[in-house]
C-alpha atoms as a PDB file:
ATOM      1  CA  UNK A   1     -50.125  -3.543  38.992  1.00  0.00           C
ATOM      2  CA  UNK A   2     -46.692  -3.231  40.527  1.00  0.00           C
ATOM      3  CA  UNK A   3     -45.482  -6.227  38.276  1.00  0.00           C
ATOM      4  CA  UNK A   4     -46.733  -4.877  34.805  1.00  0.00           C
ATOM      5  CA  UNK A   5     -45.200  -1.227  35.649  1.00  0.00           C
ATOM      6  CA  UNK A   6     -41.944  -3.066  36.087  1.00  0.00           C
ATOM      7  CA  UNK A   7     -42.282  -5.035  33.660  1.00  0.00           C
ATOM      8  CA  UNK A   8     -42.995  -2.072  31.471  1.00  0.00           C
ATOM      9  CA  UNK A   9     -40.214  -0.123  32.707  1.00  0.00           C
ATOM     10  CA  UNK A  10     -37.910  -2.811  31.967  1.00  0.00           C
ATOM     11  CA  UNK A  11     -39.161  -3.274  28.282  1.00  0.00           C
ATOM     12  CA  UNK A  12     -38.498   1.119  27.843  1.00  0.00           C
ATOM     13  CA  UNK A  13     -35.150   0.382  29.311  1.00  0.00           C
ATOM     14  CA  UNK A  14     -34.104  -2.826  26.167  1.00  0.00           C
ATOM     15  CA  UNK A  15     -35.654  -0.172  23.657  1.00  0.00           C
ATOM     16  CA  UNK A  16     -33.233   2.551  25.184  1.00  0.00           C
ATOM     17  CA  UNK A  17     -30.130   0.673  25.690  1.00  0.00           C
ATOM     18  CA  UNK A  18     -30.882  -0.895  21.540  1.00  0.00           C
ATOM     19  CA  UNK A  19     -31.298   2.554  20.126  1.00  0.00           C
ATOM     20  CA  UNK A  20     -28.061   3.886  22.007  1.00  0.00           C
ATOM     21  CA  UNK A  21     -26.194   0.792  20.881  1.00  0.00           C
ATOM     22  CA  UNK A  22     -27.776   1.724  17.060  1.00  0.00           C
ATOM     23  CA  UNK A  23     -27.200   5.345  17.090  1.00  0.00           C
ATOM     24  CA  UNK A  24     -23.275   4.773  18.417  1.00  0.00           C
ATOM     25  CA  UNK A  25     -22.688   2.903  15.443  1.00  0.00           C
ATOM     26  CA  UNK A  26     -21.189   4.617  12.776  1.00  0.00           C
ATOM     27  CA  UNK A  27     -19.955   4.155   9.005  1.00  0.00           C
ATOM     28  CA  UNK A  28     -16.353   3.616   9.058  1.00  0.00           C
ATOM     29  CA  UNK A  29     -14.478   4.136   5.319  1.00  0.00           C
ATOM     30  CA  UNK A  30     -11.303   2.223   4.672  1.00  0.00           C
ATOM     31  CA  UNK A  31      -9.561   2.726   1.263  1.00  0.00           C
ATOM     32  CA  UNK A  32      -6.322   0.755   0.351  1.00  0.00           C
ATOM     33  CA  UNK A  33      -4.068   0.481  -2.899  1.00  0.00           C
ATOM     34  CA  UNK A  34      -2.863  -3.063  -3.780  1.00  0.00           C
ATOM     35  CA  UNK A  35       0.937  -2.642  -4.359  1.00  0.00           C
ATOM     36  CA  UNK A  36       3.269  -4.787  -5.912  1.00  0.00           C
ATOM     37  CA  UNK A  37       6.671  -3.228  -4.082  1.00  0.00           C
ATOM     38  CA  UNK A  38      10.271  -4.078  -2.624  1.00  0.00           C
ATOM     39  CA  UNK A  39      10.059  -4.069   1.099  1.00  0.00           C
ATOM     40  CA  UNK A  40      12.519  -5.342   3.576  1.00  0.00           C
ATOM     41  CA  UNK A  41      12.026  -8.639   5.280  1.00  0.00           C
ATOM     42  CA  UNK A  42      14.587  -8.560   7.703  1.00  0.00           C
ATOM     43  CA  UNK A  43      16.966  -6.146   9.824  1.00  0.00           C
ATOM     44  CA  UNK A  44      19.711  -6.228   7.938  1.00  0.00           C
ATOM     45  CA  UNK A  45      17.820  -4.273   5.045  1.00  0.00           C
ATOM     46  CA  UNK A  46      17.320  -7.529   2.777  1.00  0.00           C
ATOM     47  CA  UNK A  47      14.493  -6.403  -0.105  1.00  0.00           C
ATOM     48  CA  UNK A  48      11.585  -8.555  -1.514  1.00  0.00           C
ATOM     49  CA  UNK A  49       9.426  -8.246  -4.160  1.00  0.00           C
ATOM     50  CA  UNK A  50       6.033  -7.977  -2.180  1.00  0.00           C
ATOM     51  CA  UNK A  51       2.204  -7.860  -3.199  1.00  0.00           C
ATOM     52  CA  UNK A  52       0.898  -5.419  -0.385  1.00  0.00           C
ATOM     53  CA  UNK A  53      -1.732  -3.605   1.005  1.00  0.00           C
ATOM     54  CA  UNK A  54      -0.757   0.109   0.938  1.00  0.00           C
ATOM     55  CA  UNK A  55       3.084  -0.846   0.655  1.00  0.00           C
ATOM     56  CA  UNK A  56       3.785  -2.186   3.781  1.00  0.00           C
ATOM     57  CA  UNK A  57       3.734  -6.045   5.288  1.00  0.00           C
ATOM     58  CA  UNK A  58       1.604  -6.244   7.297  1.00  0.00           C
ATOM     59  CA  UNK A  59      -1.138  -4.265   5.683  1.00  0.00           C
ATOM     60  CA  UNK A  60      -2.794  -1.140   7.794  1.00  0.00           C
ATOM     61  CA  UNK A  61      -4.859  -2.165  11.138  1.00  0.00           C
ATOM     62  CA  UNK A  62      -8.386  -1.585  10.850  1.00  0.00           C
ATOM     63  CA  UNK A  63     -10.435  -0.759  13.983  1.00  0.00           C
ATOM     64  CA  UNK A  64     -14.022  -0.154  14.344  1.00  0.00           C
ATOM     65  CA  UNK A  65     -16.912  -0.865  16.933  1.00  0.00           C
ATOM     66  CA  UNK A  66     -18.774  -3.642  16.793  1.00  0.00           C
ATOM     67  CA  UNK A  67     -21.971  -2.515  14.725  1.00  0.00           C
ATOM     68  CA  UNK A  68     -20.391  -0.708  12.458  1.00  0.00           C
ATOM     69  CA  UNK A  69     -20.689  -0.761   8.858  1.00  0.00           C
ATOM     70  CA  UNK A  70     -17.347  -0.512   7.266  1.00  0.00           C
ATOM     71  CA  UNK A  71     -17.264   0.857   3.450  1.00  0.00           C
ATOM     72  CA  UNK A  72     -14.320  -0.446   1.703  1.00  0.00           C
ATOM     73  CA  UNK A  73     -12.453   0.066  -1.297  1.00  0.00           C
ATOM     74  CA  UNK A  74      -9.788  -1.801  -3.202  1.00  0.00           C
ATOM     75  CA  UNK A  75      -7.731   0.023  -5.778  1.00  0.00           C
ATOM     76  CA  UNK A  76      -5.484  -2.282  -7.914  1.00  0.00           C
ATOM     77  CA  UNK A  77      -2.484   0.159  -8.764  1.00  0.00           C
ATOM     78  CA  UNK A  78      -2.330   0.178 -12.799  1.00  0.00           C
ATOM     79  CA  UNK A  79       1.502  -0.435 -12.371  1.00  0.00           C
ATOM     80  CA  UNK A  80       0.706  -3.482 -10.575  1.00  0.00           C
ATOM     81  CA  UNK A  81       1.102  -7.029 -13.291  1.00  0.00           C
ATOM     82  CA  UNK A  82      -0.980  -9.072 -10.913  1.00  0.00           C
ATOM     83  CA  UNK A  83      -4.936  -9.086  -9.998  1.00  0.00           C
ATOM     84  CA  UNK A  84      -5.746  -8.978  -6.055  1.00  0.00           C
ATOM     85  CA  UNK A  85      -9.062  -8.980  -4.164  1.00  0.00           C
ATOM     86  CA  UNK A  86      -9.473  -8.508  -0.635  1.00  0.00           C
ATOM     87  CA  UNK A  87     -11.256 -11.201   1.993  1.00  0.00           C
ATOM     88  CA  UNK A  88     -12.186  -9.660   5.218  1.00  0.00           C
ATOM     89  CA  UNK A  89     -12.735 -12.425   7.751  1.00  0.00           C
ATOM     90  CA  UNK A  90     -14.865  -9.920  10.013  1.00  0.00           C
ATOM     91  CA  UNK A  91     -17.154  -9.735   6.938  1.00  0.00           C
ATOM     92  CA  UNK A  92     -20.280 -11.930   6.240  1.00  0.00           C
ATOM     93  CA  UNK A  93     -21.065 -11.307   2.413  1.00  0.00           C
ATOM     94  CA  UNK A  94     -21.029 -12.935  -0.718  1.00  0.00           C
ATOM     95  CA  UNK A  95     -17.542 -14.492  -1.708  1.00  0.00           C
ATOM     96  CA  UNK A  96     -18.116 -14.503  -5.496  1.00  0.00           C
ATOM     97  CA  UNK A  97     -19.556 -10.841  -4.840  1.00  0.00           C
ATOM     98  CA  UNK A  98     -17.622  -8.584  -2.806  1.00  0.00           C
ATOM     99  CA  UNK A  99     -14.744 -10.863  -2.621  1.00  0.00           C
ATOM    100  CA  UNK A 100     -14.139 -10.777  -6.234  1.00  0.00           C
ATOM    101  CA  UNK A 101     -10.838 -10.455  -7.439  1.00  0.00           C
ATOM    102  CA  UNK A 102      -9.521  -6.973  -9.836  1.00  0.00           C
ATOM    103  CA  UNK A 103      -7.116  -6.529 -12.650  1.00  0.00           C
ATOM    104  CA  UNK A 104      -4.904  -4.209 -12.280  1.00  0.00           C
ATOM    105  CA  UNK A 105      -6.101  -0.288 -12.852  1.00  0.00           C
ATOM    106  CA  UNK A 106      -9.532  -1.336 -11.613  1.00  0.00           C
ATOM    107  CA  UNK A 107     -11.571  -0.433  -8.250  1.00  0.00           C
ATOM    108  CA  UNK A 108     -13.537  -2.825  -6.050  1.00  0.00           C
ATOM    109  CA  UNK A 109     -15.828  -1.094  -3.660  1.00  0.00           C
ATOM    110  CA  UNK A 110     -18.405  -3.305  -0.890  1.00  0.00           C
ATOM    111  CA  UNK A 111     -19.638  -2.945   2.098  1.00  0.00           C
ATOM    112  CA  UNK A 112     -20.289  -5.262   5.689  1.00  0.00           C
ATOM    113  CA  UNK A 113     -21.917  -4.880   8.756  1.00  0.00           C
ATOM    114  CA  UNK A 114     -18.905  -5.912  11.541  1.00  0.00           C
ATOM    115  CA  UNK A 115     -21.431  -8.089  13.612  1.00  0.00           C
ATOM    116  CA  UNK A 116     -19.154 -10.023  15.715  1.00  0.00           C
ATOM    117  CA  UNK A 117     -16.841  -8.367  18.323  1.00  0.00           C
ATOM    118  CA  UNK A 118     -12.986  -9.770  17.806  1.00  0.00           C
ATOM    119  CA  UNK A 119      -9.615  -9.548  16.165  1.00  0.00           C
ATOM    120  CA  UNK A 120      -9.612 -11.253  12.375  1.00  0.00           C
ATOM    121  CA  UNK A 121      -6.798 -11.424   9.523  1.00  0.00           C
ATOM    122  CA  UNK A 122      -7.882 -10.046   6.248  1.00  0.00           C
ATOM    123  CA  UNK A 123      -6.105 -11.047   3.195  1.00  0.00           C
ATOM    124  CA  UNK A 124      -6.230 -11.246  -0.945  1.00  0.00           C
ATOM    125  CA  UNK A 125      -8.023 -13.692  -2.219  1.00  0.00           C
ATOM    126  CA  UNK A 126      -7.009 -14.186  -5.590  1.00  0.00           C
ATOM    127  CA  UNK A 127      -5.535 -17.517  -7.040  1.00  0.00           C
ATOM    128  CA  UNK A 128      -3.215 -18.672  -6.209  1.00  0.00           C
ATOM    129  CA  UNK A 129      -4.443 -17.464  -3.045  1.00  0.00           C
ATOM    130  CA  UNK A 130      -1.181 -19.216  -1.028  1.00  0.00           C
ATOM    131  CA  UNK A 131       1.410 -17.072  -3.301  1.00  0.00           C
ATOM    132  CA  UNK A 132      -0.494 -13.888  -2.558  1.00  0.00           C
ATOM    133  CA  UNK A 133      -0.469 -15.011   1.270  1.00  0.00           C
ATOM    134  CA  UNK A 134       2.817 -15.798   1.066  1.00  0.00           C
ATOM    135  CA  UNK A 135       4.051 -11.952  -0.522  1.00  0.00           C
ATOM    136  CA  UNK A 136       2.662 -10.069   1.739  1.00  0.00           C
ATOM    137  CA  UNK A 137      -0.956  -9.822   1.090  1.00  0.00           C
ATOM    138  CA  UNK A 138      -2.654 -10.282   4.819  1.00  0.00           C
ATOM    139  CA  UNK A 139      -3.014  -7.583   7.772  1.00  0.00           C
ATOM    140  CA  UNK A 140      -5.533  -7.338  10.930  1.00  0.00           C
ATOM    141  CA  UNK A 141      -9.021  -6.097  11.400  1.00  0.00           C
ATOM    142  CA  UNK A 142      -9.838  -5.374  15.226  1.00  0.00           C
ATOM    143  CA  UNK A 143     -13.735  -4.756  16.476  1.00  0.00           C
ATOM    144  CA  UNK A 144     -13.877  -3.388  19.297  1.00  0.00           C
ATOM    145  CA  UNK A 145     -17.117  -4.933  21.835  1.00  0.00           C
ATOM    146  CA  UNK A 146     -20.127  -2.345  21.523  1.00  0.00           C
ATOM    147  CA  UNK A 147     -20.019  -2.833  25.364  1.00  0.00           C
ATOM    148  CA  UNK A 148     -16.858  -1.192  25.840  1.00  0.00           C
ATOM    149  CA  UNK A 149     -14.442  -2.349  28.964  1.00  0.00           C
ATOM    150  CA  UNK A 150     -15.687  -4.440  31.934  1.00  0.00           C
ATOM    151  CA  UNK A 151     -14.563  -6.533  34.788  1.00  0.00           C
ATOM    152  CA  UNK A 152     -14.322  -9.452  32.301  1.00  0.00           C
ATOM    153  CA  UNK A 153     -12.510  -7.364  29.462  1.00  0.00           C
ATOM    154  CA  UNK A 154     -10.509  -4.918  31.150  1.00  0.00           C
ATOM    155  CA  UNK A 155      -9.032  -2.052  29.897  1.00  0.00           C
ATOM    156  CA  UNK A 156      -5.373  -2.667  28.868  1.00  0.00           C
ATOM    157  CA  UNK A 157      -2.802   0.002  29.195  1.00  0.00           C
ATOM    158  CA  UNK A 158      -0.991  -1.059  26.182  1.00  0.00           C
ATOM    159  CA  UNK A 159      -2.203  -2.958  22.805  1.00  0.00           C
ATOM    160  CA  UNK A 160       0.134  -4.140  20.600  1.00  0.00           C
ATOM    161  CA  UNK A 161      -0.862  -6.285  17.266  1.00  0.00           C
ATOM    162  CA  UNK A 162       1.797  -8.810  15.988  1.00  0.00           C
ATOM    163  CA  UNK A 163       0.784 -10.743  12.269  1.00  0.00           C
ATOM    164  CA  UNK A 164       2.807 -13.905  11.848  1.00  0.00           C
ATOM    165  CA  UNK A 165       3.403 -14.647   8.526  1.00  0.00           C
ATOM    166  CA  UNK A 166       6.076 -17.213   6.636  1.00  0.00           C
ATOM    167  CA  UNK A 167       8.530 -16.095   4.156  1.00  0.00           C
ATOM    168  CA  UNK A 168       9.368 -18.230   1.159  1.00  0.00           C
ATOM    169  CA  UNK A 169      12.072 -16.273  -1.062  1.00  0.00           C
ATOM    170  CA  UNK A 170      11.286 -17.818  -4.127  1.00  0.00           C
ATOM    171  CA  UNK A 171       7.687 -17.167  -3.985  1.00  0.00           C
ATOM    172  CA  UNK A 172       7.140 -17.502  -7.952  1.00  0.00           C
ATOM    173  CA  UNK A 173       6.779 -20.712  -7.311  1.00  0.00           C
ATOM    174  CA  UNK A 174       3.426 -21.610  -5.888  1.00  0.00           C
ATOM    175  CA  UNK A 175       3.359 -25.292  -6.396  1.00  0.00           C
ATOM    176  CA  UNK A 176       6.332 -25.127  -4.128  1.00  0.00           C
ATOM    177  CA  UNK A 177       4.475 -23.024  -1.406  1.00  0.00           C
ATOM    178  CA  UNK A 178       1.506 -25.289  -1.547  1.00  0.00           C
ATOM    179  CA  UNK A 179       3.738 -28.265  -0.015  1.00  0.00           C
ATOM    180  CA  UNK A 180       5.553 -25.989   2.793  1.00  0.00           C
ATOM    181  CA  UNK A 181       8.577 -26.423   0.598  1.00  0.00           C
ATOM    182  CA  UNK A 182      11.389 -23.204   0.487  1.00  0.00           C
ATOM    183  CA  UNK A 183      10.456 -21.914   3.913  1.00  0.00           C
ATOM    184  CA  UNK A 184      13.167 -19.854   4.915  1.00  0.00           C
ATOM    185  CA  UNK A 185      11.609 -17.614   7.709  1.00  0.00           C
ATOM    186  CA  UNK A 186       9.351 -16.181   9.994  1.00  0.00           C
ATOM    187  CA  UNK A 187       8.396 -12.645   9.729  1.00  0.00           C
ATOM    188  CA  UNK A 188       6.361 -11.138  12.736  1.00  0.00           C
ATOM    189  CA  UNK A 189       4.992  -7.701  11.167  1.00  0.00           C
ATOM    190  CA  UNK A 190       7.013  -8.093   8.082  1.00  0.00           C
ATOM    191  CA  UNK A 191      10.844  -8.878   9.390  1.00  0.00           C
ATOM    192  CA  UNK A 192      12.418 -12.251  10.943  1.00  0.00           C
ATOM    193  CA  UNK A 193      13.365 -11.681  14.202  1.00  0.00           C
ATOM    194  CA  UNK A 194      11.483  -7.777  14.126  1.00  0.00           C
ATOM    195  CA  UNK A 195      11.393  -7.328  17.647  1.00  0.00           C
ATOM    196  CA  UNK A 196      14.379  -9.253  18.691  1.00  0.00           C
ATOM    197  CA  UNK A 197      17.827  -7.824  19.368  1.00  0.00           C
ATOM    198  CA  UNK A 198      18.946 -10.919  21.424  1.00  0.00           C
ATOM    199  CA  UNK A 199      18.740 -13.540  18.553  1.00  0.00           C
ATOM    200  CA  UNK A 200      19.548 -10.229  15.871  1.00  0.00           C
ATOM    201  CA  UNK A 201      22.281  -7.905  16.744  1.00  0.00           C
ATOM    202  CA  UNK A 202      20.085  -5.479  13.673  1.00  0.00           C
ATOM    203  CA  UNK A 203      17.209  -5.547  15.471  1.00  0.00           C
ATOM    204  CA  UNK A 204      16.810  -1.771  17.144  1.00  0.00           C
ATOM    205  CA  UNK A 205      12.846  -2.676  17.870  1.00  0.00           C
ATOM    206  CA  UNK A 206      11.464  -4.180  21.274  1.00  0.00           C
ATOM    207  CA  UNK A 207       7.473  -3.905  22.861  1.00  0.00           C
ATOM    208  CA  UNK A 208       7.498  -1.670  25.772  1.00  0.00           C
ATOM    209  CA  UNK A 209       5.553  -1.207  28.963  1.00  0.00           C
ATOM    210  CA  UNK A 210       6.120  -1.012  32.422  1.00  0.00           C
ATOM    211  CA  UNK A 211       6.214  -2.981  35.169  1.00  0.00           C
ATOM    212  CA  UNK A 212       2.716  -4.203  36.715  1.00  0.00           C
ATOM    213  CA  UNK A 213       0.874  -2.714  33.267  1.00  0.00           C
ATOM    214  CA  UNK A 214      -1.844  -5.346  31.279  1.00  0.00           C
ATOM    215  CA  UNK A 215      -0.139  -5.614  27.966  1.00  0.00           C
ATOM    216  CA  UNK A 216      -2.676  -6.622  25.403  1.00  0.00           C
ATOM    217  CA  UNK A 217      -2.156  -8.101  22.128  1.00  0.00           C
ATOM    218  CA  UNK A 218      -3.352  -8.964  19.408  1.00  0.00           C
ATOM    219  CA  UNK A 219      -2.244 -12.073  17.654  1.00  0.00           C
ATOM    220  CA  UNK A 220      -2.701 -13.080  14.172  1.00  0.00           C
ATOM    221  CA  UNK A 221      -1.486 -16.374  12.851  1.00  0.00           C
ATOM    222  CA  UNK A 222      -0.938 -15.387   8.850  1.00  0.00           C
ATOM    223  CA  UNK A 223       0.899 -17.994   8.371  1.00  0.00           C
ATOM    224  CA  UNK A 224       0.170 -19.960   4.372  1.00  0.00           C
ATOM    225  CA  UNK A 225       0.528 -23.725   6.171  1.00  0.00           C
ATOM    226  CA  UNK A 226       1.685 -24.040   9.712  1.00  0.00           C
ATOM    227  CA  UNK A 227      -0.381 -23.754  13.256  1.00  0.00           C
ATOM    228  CA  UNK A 228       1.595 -21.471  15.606  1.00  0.00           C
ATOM    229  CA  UNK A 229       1.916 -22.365  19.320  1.00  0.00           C
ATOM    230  CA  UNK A 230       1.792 -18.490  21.487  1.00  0.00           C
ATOM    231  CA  UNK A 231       3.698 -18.845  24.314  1.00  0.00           C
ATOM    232  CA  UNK A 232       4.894 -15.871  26.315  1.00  0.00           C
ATOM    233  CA  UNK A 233       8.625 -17.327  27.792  1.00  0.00           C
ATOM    234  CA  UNK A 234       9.022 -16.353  31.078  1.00  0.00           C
ATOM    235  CA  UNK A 235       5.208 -15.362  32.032  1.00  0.00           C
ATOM    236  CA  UNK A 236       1.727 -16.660  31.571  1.00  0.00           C
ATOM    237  CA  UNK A 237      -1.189 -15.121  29.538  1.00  0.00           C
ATOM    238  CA  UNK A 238      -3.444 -13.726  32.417  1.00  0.00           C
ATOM    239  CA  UNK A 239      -6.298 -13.782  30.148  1.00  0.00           C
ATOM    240  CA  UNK A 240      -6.999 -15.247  26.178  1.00  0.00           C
ATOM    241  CA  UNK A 241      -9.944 -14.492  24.457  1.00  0.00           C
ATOM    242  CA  UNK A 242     -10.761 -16.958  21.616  1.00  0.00           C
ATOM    243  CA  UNK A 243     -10.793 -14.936  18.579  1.00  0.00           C
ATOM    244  CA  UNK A 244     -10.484 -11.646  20.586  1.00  0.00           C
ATOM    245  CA  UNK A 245     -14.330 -12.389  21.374  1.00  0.00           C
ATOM    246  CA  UNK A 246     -15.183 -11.156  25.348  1.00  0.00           C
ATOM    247  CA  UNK A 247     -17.281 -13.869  25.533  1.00  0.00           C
ATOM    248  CA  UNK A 248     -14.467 -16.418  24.790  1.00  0.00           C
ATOM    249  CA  UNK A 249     -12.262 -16.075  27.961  1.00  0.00           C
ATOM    250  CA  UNK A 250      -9.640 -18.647  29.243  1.00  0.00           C
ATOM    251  CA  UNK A 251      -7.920 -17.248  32.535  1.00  0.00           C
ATOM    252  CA  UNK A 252      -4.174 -18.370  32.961  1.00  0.00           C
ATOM    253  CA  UNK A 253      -2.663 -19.971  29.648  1.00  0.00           C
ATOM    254  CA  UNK A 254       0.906 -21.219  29.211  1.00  0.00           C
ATOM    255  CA  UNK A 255       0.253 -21.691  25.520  1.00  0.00           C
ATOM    256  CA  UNK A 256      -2.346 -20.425  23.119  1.00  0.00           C
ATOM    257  CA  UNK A 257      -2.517 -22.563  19.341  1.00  0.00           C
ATOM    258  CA  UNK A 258      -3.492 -20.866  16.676  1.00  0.00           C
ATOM    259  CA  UNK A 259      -4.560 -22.195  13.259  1.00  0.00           C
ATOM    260  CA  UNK A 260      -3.773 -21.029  10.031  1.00  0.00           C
ATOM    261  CA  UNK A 261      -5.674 -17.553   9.907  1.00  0.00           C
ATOM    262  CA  UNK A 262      -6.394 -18.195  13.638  1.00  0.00           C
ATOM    263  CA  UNK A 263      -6.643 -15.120  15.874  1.00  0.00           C
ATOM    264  CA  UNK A 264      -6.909 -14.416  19.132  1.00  0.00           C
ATOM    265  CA  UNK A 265      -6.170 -11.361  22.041  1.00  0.00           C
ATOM    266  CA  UNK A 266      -3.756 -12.601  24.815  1.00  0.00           C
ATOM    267  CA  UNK A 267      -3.615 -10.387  28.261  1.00  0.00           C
ATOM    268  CA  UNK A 268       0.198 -10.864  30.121  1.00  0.00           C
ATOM    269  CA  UNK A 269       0.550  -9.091  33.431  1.00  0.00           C
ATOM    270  CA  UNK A 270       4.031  -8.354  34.506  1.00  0.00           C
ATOM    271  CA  UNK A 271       5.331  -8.242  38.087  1.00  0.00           C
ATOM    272  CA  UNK A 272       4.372  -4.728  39.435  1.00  0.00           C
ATOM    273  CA  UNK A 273       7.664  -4.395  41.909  1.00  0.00           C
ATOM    274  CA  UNK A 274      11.146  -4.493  39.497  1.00  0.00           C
ATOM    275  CA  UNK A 275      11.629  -5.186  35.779  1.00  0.00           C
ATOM    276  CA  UNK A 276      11.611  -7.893  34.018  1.00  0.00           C
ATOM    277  CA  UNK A 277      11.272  -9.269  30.442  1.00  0.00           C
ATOM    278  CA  UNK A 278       9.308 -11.607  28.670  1.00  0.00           C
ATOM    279  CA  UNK A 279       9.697 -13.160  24.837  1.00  0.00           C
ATOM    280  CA  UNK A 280       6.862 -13.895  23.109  1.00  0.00           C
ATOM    281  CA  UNK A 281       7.113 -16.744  20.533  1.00  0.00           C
ATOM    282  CA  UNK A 282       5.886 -19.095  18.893  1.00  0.00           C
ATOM    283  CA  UNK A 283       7.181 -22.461  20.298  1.00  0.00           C
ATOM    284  CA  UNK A 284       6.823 -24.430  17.394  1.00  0.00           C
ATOM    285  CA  UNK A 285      10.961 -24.244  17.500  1.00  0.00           C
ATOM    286  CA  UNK A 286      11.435 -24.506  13.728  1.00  0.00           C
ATOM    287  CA  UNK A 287       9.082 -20.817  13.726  1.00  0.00           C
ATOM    288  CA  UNK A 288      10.750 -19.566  16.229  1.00  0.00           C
ATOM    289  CA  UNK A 289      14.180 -20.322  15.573  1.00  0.00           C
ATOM    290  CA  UNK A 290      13.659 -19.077  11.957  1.00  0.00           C
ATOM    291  CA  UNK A 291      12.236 -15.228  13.263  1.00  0.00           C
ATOM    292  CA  UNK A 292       9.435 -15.438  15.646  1.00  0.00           C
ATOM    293  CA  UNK A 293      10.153 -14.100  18.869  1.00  0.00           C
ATOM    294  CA  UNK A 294       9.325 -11.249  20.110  1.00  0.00           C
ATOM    295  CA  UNK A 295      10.687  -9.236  23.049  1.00  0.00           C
ATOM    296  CA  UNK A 296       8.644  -7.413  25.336  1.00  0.00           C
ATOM    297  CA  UNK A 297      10.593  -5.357  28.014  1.00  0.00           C
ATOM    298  CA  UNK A 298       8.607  -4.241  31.173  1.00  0.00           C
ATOM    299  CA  UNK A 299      11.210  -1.790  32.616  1.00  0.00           C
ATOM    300  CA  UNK A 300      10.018   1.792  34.662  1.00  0.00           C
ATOM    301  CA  UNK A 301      10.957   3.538  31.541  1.00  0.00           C
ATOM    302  CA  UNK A 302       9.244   3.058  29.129  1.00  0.00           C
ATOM    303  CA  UNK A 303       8.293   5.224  26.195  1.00  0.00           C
ATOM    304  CA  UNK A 304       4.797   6.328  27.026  1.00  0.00           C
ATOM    305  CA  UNK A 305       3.968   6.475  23.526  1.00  0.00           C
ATOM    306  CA  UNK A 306       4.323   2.945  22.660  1.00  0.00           C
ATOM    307  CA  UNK A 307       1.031   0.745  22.739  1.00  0.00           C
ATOM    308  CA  UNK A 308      -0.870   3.180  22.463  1.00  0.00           C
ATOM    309  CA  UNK A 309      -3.177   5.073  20.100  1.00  0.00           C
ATOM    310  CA  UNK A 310      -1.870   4.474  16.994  1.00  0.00           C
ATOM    311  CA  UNK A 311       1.385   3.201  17.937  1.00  0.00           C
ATOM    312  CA  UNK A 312       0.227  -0.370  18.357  1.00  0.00           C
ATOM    313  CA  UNK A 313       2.087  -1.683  15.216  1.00  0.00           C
ATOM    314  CA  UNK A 314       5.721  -0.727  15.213  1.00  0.00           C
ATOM    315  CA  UNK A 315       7.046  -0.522  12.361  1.00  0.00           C
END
């Protein structure tokens, strides 16, 4: 009698905890313009004519829980000369449906359940797909675990997302692209060298935290070609999950590769007792060397703002 009351109790307890994790969910709408746009690529103030999502390179983080259903809408600007599309790779849907590609003056609207806890790159789809890729057309979704924090995923005290991306300055030509040829740089969140003021006397921008604080961040390789090799110089990553996926946890990595489209969330714990500094890059020297490195100063200092809420991309 004892066994079937537990057992019973047990089975109210499942139908509990799945109609809590149901009624969290919620319905999360995202609406962005595809823009065709001169942004700057660099700290010196050097302009590009970008294909974006809502002007910017990246385009806008998008967060939700896992179980949410995220209602999205495309809207091709009718000034734009080019059709886009968007490809969420949180999303499991119909590519030749919701992936579709618009003209220009035209809205796209779909809808996805985000089933699988993680960080993922979205990006335009269109063909060429590469060029697209390659001017600017990529940015970040994060989903959050339904779970919440634990001793396995601990809470971080500051997030940070960087997007790796390559630049080609001719991008008209595709064909080019294709082979890797006309690489000139490495943007990390739209500029060579973005966070870097030791390799680029323009840069103004670092990451910030303070000493002894879990920096988490989230890494997306956008690059059109090339693998990317995460290496924080001068630390190790305390804890990587695959994908940004709880589940997928590697404790104390030198080096993290990514893939083309590749993401992943990367944990680095600085020492608690003085300041120090760390430079995040990717150690594939010829990506490095052309903009990606990042600097990440742990000093007593720092601005309490940054990494946090919705300061997690600096622009």
């Amino acid at each position: 009698m004892q066994i079937r009351k537990s057992a019973m109790a047990m089975a109210v307890m499942a139908a509990l905890t799945a109609y809590a994790g149901t009624a969290m969910a919620k319905t999360v709408k995202v609406t962005m313009h595809a823009k065709e746009s001169m942004v700057k690529i660099d700290n010196k103030g050097t302009e590009y004519p970008a294909w974006t999502y809502d002007g910017g390179i990246p385009g806008p983080v998008v967060r939700v829980k896992e179980g949410d259903k995220v209602e999205f809408e495309l809207i091709n600007d009718s000034s734009n000369k080019e059709s886009h599309s968007m490809d969420f790779h949180a999303a499991v849907v119909d590519v030749l449906s919701e992936f579709a590609p618009i003209k220009p003056g035209q809205t796209k609207k779909f809808s996805f359940d985000a089933k699988y806890p993680g960080v993922f790159m979205y990006h335009c789809g269109q063909m060429p797909m590469h060029q697209h890729i390659a001017r600017g057309m990529y940015g970040v979704i994060i989903v959050d675990p339904k779970e919440g924090y634990s001793k396995d995923f601990p809470k971080p005290d500051r997030e940070y997302v960087l997007v790796q991306g390559q630049y080609f300055s001719d991008a008209s030509d595709h064909a080019a692209i294709m082979e890797n040829k006309g690489w000139d740089g490495t943007l990390i969140n739209g500029k060579m060298f973005n966070y870097d003021p030791v390799h680029d006397q323009n840069a103004t921008k670092v990451l910030e935290a303070k000493p002894g604080e879990r920096v988490r961040i989230y890494y997306v390789n956008a690059n059109v070609n090339l693998p990317a090799a995460i290496h924080p110089i001068a630390g190790i990553w305390d804890r990587v999950y695959l994908n940004g996926n709880p589940k997928n946890v590697i404790h104390g990595m030198a080096t993290l590769q990514l893939g083309v489209s590749e993401a992943a969330t990367l944990d680095i714990v600085s020492p608690a007792d003085h300041p120090t500094n760390n430079a995040i890059v990717d150690h594939t020297m010829g990506a490095a060397m052309r903009g990606a490195i990042t600097v990440l100063m742990n000093k007593p200092d720092a601005d309490p703002k940054a990494g946090k809420g919705d300061n997690i991309i600096i622009r």
